[in-house]
Protein backbone atom coordinates (compact mmCIF):
# COMPACT_ATOMS: atom_id res chain seq x y z
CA UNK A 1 -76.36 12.88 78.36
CA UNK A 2 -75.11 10.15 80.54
CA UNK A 3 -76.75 11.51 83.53
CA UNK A 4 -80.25 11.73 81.74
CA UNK A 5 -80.08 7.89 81.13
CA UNK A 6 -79.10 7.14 84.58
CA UNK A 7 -81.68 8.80 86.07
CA UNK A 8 -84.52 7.96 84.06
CA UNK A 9 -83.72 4.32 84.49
CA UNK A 10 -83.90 4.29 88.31
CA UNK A 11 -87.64 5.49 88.77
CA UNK A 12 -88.51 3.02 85.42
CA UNK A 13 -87.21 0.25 87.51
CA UNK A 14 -89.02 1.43 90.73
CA UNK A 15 -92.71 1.05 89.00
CA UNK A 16 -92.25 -2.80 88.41
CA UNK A 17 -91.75 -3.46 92.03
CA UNK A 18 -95.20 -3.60 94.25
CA UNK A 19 -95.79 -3.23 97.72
CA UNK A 20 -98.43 -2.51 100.30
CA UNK A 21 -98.66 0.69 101.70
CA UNK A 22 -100.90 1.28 105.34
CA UNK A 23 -102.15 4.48 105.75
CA UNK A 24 -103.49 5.09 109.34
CA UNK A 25 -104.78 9.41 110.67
CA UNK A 26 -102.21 10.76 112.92
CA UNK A 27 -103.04 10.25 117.01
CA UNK A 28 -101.72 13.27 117.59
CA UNK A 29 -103.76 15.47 115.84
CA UNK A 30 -107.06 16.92 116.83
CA UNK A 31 -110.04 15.44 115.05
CA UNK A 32 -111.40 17.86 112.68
CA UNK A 33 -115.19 17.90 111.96
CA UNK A 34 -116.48 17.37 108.48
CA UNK A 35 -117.88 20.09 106.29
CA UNK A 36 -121.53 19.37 104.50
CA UNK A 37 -121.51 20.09 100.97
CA UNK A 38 -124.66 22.84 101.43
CA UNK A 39 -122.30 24.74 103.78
CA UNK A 40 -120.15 24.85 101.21
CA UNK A 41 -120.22 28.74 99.71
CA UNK A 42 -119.73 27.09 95.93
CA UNK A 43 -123.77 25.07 96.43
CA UNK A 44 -125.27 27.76 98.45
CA UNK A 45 -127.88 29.80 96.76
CA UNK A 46 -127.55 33.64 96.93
CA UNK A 47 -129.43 35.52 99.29
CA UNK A 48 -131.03 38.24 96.62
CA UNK A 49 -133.15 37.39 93.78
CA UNK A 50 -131.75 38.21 90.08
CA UNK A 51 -133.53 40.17 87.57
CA UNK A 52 -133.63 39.97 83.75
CA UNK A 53 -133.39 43.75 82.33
CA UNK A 54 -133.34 44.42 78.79
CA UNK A 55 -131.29 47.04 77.51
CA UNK A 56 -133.27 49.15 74.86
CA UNK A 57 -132.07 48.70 71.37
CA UNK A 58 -129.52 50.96 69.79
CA UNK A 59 -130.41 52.85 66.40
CA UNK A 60 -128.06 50.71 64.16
CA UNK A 61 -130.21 47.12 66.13
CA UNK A 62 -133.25 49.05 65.21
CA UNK A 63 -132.18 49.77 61.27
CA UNK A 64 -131.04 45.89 61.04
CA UNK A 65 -134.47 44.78 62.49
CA UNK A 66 -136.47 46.86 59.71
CA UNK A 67 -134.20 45.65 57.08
CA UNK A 68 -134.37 42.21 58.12
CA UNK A 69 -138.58 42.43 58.01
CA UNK A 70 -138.13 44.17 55.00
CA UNK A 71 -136.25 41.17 53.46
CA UNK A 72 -137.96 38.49 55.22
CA UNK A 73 -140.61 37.89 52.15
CA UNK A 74 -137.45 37.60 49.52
CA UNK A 75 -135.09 35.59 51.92
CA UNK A 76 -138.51 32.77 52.44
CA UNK A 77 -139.27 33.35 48.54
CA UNK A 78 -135.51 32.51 47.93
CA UNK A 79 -135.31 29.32 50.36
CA UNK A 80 -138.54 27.82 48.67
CA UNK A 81 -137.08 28.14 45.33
CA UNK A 82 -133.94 26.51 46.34
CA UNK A 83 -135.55 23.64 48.30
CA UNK A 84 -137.37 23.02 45.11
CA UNK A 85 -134.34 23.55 42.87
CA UNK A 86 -131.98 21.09 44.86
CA UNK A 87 -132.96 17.74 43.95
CA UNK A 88 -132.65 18.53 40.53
CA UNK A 89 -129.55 20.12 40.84
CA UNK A 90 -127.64 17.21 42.98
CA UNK A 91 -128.99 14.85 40.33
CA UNK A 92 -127.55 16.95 37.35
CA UNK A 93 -124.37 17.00 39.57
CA UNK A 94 -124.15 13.36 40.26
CA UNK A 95 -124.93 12.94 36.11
CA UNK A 96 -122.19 15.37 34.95
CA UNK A 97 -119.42 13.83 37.87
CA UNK A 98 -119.90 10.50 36.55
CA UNK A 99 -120.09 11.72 32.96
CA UNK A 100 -116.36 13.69 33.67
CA UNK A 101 -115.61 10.66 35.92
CA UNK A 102 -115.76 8.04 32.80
CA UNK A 103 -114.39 11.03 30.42
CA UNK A 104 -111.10 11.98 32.52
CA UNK A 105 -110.03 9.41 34.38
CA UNK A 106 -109.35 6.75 31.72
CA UNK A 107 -106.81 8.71 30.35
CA UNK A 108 -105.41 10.46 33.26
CA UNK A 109 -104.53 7.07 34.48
CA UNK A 110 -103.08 6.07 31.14
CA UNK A 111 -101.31 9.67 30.84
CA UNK A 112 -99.89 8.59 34.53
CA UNK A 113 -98.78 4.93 33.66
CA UNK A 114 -96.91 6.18 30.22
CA UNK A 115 -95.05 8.60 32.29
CA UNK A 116 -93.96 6.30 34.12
CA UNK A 117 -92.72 4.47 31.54
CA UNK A 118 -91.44 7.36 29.29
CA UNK A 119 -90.52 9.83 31.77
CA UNK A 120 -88.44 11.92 29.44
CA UNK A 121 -91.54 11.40 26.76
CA UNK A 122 -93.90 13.04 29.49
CA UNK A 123 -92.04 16.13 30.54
CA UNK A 124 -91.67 17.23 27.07
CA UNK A 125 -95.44 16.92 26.68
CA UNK A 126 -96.26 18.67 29.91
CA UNK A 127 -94.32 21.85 28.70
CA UNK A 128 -95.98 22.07 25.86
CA UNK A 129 -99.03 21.94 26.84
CA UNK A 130 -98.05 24.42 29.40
CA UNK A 131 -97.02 26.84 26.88
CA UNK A 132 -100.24 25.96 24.72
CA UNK A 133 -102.69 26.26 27.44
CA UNK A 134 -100.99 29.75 28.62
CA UNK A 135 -101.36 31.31 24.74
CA UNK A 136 -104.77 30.25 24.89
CA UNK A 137 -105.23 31.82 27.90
CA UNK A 138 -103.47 35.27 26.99
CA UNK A 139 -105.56 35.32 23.96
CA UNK A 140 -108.64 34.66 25.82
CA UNK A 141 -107.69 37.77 27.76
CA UNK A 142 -107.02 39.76 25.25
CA UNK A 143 -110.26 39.16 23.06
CA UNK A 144 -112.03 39.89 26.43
CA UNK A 145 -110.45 43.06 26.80
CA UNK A 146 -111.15 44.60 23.14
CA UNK A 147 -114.23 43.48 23.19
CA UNK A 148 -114.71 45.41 26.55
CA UNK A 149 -112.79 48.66 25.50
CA UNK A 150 -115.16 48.32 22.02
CA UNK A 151 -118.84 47.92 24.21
CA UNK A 152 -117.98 50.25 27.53
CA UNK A 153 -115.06 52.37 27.22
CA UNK A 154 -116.42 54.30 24.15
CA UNK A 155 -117.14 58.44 25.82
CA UNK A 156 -120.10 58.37 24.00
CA UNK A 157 -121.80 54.78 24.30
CA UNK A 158 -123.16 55.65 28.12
CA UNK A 159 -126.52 53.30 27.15
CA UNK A 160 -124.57 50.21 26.69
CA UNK A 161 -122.93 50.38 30.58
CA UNK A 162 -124.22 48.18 33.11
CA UNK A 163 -125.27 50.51 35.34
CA UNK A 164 -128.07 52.26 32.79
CA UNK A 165 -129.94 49.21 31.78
C-alpha cells in the first residue's frame, strides 16, 4: 500500500510544473507527400451503382397485411372514440385525485405524526388492521367463489357460461 501512495504522488506533483516544449520534423527523414482526403478509400464513391430489390412477401407478411386492412375501420373507429373520450376522462381524473387527495392525506399525515409520538400505540393498530383487512379479504374470496361454483360449475346450467351468451 505504501508503494501505491508513492507513486501516485510523483506524477500528481509533475502536472503543477509547466514548461515549453519545441517540436521541430526530423532532418533526417525523407519528406513524405500529403494524402488528399478524396484519395482517401473511406470518401471515395464506389465504382458500381446500387440497386433497391424488394424481396416478395412471405405468406405469414401477407396474412398480417389482410388482417391489418381488415381491422383498419375498428382500430380508426376506436382512436376517434378515445380522442373524444379523453378530455373528459383526465378531467374526471384530476376531480377524483383531488377529491382522494383532500380525503387521504389529512389523516395519513396525522396517522404518521401520532406514530411518531405513540410508536408502541401505532404498531398495535397496524396489526390489527392487518388481520382485519386480510379476513375481509378471505371472505371476499370466498363469497366470490360460491357464488361462482353456484352460476357456472352446475353440469347442467351450460346457458349461464360465458362462452354461450
Amino acid at each position: 500500500m505504501f508503494k501505491v501512495i508513492r507513486r501516485s504522488v510523483g506524477p500528481a506533483s509533475l502536472s503543477l510544473l509547466t514548461f515549453k516544449v519545441y517540436a521541430s520534423p526530423k532532418r533526417d527523414s525523407p519528406h513524405k507527400t500529403s494524402v488528399k482526403v478524396n484519395e482517401l478509400s473511406l470518401y471515395s464513391v464506389p465504382e458500381g451503382q446500387s440497386k433497391y430489390v424488394e424481396e416478395p412477401r412471405t405468406q405469414l407478411e401477407e396474412s398480417i397485411s389482410h388482417l391489418r386492412h381488415y381491422c383498419e375501420p375498428y382500430t380508426s373507429w376506436c382512436q376517434e372514440m378515445y380522442l373524444q373520450t379523453k378530455p373528459k376522462m383526465q378531467s374526471l381524473v384530476q376531480w377524483g385525485g383531488s377529491k382522494i387527495k383532500k380525503l387521504v392525506y389529512p389523516p395519513g399525515f396525522m396517522g404518521l405524526a401520532a406514530s411518531l409520538y405513540y410508536p408502541q400505540q401505532a404498531i398495535v393498530f397496524v396489526q390489527v388492521s392487518g388481520e382485519k383487512l386480510y379476513d375481509w379479504g378471505l371472505r371476499g374470496y370466498i363469497v366470490v367463489e360460491d357464488l361462482w361454483k353456484e352460476n357456472f360449475q352446475k353440469p347442467g346450467n351450460v346457458k349461464n357460461s360465458p362462452g354461450n351468451k
